[in-house]
N, C-alpha and C. Protein backbone atom coordinates (compact mmCIF):
# COMPACT_ATOMS: atom_id res chain seq x y z
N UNK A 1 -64.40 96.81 -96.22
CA UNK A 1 -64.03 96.34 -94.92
C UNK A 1 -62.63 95.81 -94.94
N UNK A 2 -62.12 96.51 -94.46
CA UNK A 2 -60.71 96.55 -94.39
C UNK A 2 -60.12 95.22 -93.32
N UNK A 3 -59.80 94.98 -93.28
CA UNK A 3 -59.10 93.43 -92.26
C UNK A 3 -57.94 94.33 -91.09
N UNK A 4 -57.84 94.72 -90.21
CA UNK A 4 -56.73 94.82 -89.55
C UNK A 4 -55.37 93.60 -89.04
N UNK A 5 -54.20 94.45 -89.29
CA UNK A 5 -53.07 93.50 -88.85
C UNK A 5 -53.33 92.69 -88.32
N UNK A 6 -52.77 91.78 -87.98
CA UNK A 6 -52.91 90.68 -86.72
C UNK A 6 -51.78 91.23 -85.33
N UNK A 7 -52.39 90.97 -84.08
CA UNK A 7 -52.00 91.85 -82.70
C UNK A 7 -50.68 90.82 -83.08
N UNK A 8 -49.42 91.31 -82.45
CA UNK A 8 -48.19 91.34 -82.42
C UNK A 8 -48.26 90.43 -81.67
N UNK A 9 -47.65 88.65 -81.51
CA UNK A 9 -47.57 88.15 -80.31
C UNK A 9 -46.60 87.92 -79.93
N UNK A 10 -46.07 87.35 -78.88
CA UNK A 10 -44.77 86.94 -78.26
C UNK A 10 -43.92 86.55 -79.27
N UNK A 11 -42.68 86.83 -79.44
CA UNK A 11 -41.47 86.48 -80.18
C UNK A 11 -40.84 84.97 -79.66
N UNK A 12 -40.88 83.97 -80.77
CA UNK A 12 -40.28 82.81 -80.39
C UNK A 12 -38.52 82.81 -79.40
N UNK A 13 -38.90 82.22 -78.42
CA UNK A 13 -37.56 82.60 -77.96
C UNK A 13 -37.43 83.53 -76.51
N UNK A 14 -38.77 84.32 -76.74
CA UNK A 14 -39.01 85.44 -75.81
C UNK A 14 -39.19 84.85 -74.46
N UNK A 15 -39.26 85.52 -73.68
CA UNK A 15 -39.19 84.95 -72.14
C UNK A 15 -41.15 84.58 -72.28
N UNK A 16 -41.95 85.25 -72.54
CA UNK A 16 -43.05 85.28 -72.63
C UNK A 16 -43.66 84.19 -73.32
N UNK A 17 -43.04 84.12 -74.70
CA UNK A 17 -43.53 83.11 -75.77
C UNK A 17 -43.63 81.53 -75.28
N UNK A 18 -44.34 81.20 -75.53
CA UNK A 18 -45.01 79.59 -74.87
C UNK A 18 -43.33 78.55 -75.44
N UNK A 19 -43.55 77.86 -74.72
CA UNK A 19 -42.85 76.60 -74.65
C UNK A 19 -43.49 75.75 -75.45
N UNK A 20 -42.76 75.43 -76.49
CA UNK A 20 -43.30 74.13 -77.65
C UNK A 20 -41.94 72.99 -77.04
N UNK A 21 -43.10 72.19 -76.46
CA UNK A 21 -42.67 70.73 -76.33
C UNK A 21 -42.48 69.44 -77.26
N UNK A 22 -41.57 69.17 -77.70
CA UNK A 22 -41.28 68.13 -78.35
C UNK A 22 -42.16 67.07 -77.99
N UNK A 23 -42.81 66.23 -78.92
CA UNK A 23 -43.95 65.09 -79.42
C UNK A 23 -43.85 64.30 -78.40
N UNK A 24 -42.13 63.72 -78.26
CA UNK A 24 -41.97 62.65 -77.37
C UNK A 24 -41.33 63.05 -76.22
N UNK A 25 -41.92 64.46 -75.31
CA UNK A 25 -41.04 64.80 -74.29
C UNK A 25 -42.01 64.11 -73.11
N UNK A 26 -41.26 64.15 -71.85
CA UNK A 26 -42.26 63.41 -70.69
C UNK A 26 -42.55 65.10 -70.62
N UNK A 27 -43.34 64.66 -69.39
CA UNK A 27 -43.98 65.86 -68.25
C UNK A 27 -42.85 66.70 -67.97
N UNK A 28 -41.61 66.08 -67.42
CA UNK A 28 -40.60 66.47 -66.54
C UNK A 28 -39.65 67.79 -68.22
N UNK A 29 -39.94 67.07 -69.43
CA UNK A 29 -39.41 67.52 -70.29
C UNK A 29 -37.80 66.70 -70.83
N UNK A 30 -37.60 65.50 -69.93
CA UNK A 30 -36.65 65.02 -71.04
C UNK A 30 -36.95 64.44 -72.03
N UNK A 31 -36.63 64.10 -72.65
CA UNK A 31 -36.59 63.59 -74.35
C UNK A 31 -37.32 61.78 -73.88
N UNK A 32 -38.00 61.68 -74.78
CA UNK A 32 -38.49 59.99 -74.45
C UNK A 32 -37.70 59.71 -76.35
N UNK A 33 -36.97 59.08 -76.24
CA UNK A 33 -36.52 57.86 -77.78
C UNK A 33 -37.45 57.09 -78.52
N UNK A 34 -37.43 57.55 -79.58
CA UNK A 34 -38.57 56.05 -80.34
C UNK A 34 -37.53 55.28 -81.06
N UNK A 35 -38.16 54.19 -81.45
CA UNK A 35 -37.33 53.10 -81.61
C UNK A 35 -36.75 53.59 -83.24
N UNK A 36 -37.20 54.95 -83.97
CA UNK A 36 -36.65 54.99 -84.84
C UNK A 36 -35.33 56.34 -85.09
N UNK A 37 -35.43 56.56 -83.56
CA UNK A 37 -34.34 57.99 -83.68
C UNK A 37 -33.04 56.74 -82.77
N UNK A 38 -33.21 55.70 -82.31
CA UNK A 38 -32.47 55.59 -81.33
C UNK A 38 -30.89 55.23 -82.38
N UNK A 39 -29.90 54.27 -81.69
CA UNK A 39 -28.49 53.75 -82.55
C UNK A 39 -28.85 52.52 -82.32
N UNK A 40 -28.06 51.80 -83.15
CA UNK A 40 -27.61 50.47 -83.45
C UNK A 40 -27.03 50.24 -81.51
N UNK A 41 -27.83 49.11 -81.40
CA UNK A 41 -26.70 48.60 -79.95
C UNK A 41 -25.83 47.73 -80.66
N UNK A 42 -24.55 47.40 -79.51
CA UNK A 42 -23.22 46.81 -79.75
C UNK A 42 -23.26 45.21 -80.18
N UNK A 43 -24.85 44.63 -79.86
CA UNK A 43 -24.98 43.67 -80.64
C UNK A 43 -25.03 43.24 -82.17
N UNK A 44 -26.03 44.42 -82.46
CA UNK A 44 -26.30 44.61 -83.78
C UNK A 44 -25.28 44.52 -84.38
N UNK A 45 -24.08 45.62 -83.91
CA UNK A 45 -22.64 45.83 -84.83
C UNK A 45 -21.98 44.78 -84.75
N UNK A 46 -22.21 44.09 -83.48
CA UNK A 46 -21.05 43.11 -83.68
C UNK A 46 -21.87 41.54 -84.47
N UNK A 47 -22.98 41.60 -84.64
CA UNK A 47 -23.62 40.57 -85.72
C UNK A 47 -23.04 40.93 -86.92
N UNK A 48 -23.20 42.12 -87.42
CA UNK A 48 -22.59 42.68 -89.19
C UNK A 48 -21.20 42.51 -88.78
N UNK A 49 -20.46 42.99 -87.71
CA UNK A 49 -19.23 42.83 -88.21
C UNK A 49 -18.72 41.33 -88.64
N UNK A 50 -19.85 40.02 -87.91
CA UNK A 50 -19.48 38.77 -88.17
C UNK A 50 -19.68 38.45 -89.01
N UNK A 51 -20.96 38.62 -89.67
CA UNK A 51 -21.40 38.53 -91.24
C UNK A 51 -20.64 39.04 -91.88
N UNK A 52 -20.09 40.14 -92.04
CA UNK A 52 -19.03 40.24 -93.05
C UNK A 52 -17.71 39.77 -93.34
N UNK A 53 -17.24 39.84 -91.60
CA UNK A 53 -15.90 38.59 -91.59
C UNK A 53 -16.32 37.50 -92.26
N UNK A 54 -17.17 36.68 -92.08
CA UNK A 54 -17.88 35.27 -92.91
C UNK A 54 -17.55 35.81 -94.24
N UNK A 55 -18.16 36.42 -94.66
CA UNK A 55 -18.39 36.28 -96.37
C UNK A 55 -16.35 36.98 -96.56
N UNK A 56 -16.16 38.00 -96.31
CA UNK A 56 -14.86 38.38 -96.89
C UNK A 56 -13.75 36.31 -96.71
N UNK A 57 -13.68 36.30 -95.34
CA UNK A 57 -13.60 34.51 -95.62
C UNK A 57 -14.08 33.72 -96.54
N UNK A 58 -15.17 33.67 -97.02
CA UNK A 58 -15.58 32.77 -98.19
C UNK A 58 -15.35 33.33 -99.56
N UNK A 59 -15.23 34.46 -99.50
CA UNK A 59 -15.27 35.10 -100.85
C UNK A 59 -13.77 35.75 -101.58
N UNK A 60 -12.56 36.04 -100.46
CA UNK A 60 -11.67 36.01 -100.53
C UNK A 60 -10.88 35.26 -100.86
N UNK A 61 -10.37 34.56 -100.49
CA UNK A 61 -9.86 33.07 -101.47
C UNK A 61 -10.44 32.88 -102.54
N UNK A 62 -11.54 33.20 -103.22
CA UNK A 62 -12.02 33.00 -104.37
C UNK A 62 -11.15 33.67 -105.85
N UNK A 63 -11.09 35.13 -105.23
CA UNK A 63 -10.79 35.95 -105.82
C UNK A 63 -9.12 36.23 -106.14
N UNK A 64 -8.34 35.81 -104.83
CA UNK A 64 -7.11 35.34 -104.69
C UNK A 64 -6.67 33.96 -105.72
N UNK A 65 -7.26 33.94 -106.00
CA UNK A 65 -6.84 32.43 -107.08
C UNK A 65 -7.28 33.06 -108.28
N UNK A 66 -8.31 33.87 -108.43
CA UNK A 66 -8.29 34.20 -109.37
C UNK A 66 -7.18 35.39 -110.06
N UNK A 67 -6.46 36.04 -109.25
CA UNK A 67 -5.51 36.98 -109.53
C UNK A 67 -4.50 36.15 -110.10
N UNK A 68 -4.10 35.24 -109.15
CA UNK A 68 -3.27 34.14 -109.99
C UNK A 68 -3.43 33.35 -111.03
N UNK A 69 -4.76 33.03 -111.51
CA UNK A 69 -4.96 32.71 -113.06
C UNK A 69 -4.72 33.66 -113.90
N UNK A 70 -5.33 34.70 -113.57
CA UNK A 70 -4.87 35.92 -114.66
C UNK A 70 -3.17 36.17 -114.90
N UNK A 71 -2.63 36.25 -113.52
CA UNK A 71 -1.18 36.52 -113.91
C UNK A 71 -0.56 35.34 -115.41
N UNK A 72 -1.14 34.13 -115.19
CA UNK A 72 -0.51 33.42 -115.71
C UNK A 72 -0.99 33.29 -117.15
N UNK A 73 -2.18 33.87 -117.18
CA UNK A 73 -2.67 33.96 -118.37
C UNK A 73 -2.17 35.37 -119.73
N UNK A 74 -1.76 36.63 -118.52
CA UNK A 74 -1.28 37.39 -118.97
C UNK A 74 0.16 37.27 -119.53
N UNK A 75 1.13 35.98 -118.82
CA UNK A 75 2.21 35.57 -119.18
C UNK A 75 2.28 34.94 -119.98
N UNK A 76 1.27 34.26 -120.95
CA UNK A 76 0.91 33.40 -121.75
C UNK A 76 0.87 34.12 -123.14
N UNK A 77 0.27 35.64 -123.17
CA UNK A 77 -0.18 36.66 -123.67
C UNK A 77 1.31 37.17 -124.14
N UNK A 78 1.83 37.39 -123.05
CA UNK A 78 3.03 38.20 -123.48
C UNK A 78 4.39 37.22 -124.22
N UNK A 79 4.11 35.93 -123.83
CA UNK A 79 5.04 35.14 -124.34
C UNK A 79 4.16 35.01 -126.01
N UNK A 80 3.34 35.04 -125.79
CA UNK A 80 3.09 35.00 -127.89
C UNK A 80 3.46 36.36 -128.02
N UNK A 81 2.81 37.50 -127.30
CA UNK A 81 3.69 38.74 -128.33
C UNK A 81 4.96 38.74 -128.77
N UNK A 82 5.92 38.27 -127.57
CA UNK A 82 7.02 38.33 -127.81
C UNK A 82 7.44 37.40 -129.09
N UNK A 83 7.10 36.21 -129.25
CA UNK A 83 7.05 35.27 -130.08
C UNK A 83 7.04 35.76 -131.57
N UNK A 84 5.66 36.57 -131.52
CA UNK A 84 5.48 37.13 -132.72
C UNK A 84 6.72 38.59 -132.99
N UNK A 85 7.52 39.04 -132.04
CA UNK A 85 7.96 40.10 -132.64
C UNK A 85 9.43 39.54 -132.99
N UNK A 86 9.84 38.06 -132.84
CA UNK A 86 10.71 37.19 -132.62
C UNK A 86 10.74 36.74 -134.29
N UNK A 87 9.44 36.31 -134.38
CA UNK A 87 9.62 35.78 -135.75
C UNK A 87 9.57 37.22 -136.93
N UNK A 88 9.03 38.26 -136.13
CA UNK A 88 9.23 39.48 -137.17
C UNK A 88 10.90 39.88 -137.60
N UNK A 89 11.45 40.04 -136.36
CA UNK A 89 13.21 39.85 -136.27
C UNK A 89 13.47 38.77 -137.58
N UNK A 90 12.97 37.62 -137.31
CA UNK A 90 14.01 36.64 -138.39
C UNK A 90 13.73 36.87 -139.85
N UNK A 91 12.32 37.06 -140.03
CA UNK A 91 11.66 37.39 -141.23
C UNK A 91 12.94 38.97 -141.99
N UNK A 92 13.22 39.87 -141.15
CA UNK A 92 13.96 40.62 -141.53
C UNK A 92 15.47 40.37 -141.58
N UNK A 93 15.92 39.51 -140.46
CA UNK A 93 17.39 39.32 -140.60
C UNK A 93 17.70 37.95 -141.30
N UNK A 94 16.89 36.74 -141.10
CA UNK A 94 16.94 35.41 -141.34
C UNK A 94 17.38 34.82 -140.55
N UNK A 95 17.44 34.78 -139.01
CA UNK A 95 17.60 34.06 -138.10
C UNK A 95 16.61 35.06 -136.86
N UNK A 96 16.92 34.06 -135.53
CA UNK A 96 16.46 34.50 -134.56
C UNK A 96 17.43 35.17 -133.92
N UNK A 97 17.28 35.75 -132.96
CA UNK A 97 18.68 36.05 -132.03
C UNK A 97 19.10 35.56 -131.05
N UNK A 98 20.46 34.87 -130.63
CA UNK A 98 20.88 34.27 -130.59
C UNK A 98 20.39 34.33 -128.92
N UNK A 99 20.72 33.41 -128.28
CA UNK A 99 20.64 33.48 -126.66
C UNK A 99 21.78 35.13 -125.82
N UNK A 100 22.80 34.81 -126.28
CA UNK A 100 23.76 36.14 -126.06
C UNK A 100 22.96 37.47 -126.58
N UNK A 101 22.37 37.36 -127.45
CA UNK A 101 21.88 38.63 -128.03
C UNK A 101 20.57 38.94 -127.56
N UNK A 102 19.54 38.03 -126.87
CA UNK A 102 18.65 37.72 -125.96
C UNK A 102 17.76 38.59 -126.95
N UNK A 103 16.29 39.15 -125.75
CA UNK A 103 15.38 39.66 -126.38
C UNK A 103 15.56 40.77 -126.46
N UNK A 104 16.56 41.62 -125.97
CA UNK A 104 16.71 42.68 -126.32
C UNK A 104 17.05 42.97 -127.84
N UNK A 105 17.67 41.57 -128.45
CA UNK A 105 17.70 42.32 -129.75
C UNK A 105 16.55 42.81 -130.21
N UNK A 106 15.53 43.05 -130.00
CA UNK A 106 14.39 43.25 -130.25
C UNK A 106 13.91 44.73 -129.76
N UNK A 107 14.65 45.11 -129.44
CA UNK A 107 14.39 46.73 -129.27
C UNK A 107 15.67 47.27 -129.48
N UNK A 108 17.10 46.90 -129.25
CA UNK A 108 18.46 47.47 -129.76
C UNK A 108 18.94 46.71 -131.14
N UNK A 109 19.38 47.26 -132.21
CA UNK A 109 20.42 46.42 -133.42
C UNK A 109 21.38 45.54 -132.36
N UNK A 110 21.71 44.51 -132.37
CA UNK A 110 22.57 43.78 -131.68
C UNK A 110 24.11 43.70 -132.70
N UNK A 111 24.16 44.81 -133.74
CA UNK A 111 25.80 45.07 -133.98
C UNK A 111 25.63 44.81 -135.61
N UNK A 112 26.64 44.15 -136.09
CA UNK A 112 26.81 43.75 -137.22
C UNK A 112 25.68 42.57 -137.66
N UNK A 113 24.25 43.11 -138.04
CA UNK A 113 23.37 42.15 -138.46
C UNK A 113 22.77 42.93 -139.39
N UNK A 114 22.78 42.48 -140.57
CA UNK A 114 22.00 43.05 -141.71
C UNK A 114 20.72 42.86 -141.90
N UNK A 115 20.15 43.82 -142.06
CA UNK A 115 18.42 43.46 -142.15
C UNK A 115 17.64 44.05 -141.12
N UNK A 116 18.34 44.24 -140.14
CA UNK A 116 17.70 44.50 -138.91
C UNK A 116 16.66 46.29 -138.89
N UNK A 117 15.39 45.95 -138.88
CA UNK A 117 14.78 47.23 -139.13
C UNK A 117 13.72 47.42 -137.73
N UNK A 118 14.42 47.37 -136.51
CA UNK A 118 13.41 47.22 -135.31
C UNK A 118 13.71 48.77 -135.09
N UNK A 119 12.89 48.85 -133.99
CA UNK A 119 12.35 47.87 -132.83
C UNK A 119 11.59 47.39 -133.25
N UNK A 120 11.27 45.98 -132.45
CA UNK A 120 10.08 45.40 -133.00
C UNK A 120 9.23 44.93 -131.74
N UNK A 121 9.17 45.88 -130.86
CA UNK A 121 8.72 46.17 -130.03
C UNK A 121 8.04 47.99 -129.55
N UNK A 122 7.02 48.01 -129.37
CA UNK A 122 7.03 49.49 -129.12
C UNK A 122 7.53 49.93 -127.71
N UNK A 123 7.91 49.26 -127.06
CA UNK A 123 7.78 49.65 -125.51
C UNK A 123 9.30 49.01 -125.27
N UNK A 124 10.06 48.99 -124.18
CA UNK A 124 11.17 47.86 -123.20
C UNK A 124 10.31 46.60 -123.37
N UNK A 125 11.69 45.58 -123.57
CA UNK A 125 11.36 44.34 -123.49
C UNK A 125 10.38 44.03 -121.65
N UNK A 126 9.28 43.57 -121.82
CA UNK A 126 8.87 43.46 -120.39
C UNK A 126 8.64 42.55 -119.61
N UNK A 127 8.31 42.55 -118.68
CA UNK A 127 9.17 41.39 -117.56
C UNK A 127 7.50 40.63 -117.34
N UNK A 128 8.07 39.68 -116.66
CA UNK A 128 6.45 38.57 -116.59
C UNK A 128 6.11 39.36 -115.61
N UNK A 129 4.70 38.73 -115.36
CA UNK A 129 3.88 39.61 -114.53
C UNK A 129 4.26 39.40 -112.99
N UNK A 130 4.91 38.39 -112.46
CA UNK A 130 5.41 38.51 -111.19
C UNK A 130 6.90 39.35 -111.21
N UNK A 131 7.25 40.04 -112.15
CA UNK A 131 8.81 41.10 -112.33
C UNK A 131 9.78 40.46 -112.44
N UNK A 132 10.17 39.03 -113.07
CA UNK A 132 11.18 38.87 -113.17
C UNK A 132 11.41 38.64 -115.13
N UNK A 133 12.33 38.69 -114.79
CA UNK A 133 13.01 38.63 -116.66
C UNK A 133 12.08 37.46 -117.53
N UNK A 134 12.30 37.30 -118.53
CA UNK A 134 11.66 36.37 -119.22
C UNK A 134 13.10 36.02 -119.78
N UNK A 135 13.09 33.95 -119.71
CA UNK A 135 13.96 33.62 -120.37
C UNK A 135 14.23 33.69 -121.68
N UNK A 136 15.59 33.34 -122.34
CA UNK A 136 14.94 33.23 -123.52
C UNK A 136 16.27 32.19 -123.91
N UNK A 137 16.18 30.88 -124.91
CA UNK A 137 17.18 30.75 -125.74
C UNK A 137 17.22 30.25 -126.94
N UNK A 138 18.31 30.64 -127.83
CA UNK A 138 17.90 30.36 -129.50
C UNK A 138 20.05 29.60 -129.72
N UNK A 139 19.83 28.59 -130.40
CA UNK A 139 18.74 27.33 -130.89
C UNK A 139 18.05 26.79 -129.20
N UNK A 140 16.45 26.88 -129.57
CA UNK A 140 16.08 26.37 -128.46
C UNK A 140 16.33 24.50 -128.35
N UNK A 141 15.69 24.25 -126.45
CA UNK A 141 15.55 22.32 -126.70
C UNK A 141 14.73 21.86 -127.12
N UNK A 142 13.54 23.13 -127.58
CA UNK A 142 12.07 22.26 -128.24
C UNK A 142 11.63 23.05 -129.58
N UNK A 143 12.36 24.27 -130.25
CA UNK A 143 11.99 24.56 -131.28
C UNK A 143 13.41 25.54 -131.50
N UNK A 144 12.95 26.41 -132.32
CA UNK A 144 14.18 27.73 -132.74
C UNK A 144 14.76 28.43 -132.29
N UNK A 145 13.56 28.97 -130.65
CA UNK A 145 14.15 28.97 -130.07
C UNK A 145 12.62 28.38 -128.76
N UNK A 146 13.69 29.13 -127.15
CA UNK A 146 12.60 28.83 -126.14
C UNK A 146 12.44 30.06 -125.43
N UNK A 147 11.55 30.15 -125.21
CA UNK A 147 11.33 31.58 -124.29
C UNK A 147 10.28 31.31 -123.41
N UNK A 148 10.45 31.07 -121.75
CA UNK A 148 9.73 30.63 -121.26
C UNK A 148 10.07 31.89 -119.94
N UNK A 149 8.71 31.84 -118.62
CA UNK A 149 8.89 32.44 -117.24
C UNK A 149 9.07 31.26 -116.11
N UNK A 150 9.58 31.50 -114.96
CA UNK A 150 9.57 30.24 -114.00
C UNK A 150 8.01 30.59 -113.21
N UNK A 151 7.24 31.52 -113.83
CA UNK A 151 6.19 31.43 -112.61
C UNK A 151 6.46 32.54 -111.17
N UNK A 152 5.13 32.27 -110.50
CA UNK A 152 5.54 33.27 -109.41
C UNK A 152 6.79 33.00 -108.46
N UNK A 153 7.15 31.64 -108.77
CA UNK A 153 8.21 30.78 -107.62
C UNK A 153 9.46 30.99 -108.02
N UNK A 154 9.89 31.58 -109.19
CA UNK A 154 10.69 31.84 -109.89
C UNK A 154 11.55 31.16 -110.14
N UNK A 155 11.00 29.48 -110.15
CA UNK A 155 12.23 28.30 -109.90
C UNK A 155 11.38 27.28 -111.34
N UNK A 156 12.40 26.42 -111.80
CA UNK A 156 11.80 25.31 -112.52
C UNK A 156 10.85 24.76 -111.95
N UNK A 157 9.64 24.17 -112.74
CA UNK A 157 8.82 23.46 -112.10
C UNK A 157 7.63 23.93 -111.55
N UNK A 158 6.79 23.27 -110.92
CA UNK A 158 5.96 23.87 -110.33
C UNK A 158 4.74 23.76 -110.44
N UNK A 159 3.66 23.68 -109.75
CA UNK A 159 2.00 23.91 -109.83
C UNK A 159 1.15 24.88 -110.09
N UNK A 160 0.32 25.52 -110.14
CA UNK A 160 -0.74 26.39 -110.09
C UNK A 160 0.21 27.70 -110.92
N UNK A 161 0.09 28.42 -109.90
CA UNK A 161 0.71 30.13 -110.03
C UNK A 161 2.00 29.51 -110.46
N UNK A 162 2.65 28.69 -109.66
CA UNK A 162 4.44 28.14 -109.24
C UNK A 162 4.78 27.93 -111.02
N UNK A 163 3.82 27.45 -111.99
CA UNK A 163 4.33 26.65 -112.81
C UNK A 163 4.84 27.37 -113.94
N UNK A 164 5.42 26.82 -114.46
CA UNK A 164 6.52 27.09 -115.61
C UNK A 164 4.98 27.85 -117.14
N UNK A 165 5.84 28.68 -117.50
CA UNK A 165 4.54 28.97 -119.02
C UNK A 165 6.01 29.06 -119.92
N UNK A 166 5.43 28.64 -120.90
CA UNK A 166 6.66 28.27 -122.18
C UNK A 166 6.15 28.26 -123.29
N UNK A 167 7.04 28.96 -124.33
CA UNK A 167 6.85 29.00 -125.57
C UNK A 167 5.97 27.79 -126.66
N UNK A 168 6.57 26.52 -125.80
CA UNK A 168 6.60 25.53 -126.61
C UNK A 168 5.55 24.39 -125.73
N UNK A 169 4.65 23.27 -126.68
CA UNK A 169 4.21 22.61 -126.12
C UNK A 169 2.58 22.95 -125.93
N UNK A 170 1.64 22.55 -125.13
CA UNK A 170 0.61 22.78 -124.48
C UNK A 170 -0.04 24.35 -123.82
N UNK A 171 1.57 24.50 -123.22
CA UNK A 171 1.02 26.18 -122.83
C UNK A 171 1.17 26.77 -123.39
N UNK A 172 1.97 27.44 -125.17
CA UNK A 172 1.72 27.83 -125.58
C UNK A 172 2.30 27.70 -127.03
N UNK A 173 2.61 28.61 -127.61
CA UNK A 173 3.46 28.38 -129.24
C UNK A 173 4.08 27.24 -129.04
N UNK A 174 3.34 26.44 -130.10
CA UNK A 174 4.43 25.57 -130.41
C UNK A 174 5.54 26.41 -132.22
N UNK A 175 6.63 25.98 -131.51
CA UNK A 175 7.91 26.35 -132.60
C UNK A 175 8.10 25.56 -133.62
């Protein structure tokens, strides 16, 4: 017993073929919304957009101070490298270099100096982390020499970020 085809019915689409009504259509056939196809109303958005203004406010300044500890910590970092490639210089020549001869002697021979087997640096002498030069002078006022940054303020003195980092003392190598 053989099964015959099934009779051919209307083609979806066809003028003939039945009308499939959507779950949530009315009678009339417009669309009825459930509460899970609908959008966000302009309240909603504008609650998150306040909640997040709030927290970026509380949480921003946090993070902003913290960029500025790091800078200064990274200046702290680079003033001992330098330090150390300072005392590698004297160890080879028997002095430091002089304030005129700055830190660059430390990546160029600064002329008639015997001993001199640099660079003693792999890279350009490099600048504190807010881009300005790093001081430097030899005979220093607190050791051999001084090599200090003015900070983000780029002036003597100063607080927080503003303040002075130096070779010598508390913030860092003492000479």
């Amino acid at each position: 017993m053989s099964q015959s085809p099934p009779a051919p019915g209307p083609v979806a689409g066809h003028a003939l073929a039945p009308r499939l009504r959507h779950p949530f259509a009315t009678r009339d056939g417009r669309h009825r919304h459930t509460r899970d196809e609908r959008g966000f109303t302009l309240i909603e958005l504008l609650v998150v957009v306040i909640i997040l203004g709030l927290l970026a406010a509380l949480v921003g300044p946090r993070l902003l101070g913290r960029v500025g500890q790091s800078k200064t910590a990274a200046a702290r970092v680079q003033i001992e490298l330098l330090g150390a490639a300072l005392d590698q210089f004297k160890l080879d020549v028997g002095r430091y270099p002089t304030t005129q001869e700055g830190l660059q002697a430390l990546q160029v021979s600064p002329g008639n100096v015997g001993g001199w087997e640099g660079p003693y640096l792999k890279k350009d002498v490099p600048r504190d982390p807010w881009g300005n030069a790093y001081q430097y002078k030899s005979p220093g006022d607190h050791g051999e020499y001084d090599l200090w940054t003015f900070g983000a303020d780029n002036a003597s003195g100063g607080d927080g970020e503003n303040a002075d980092v130096t070779s010598w003392g508390t913030e860092g190598k003492s000479n």
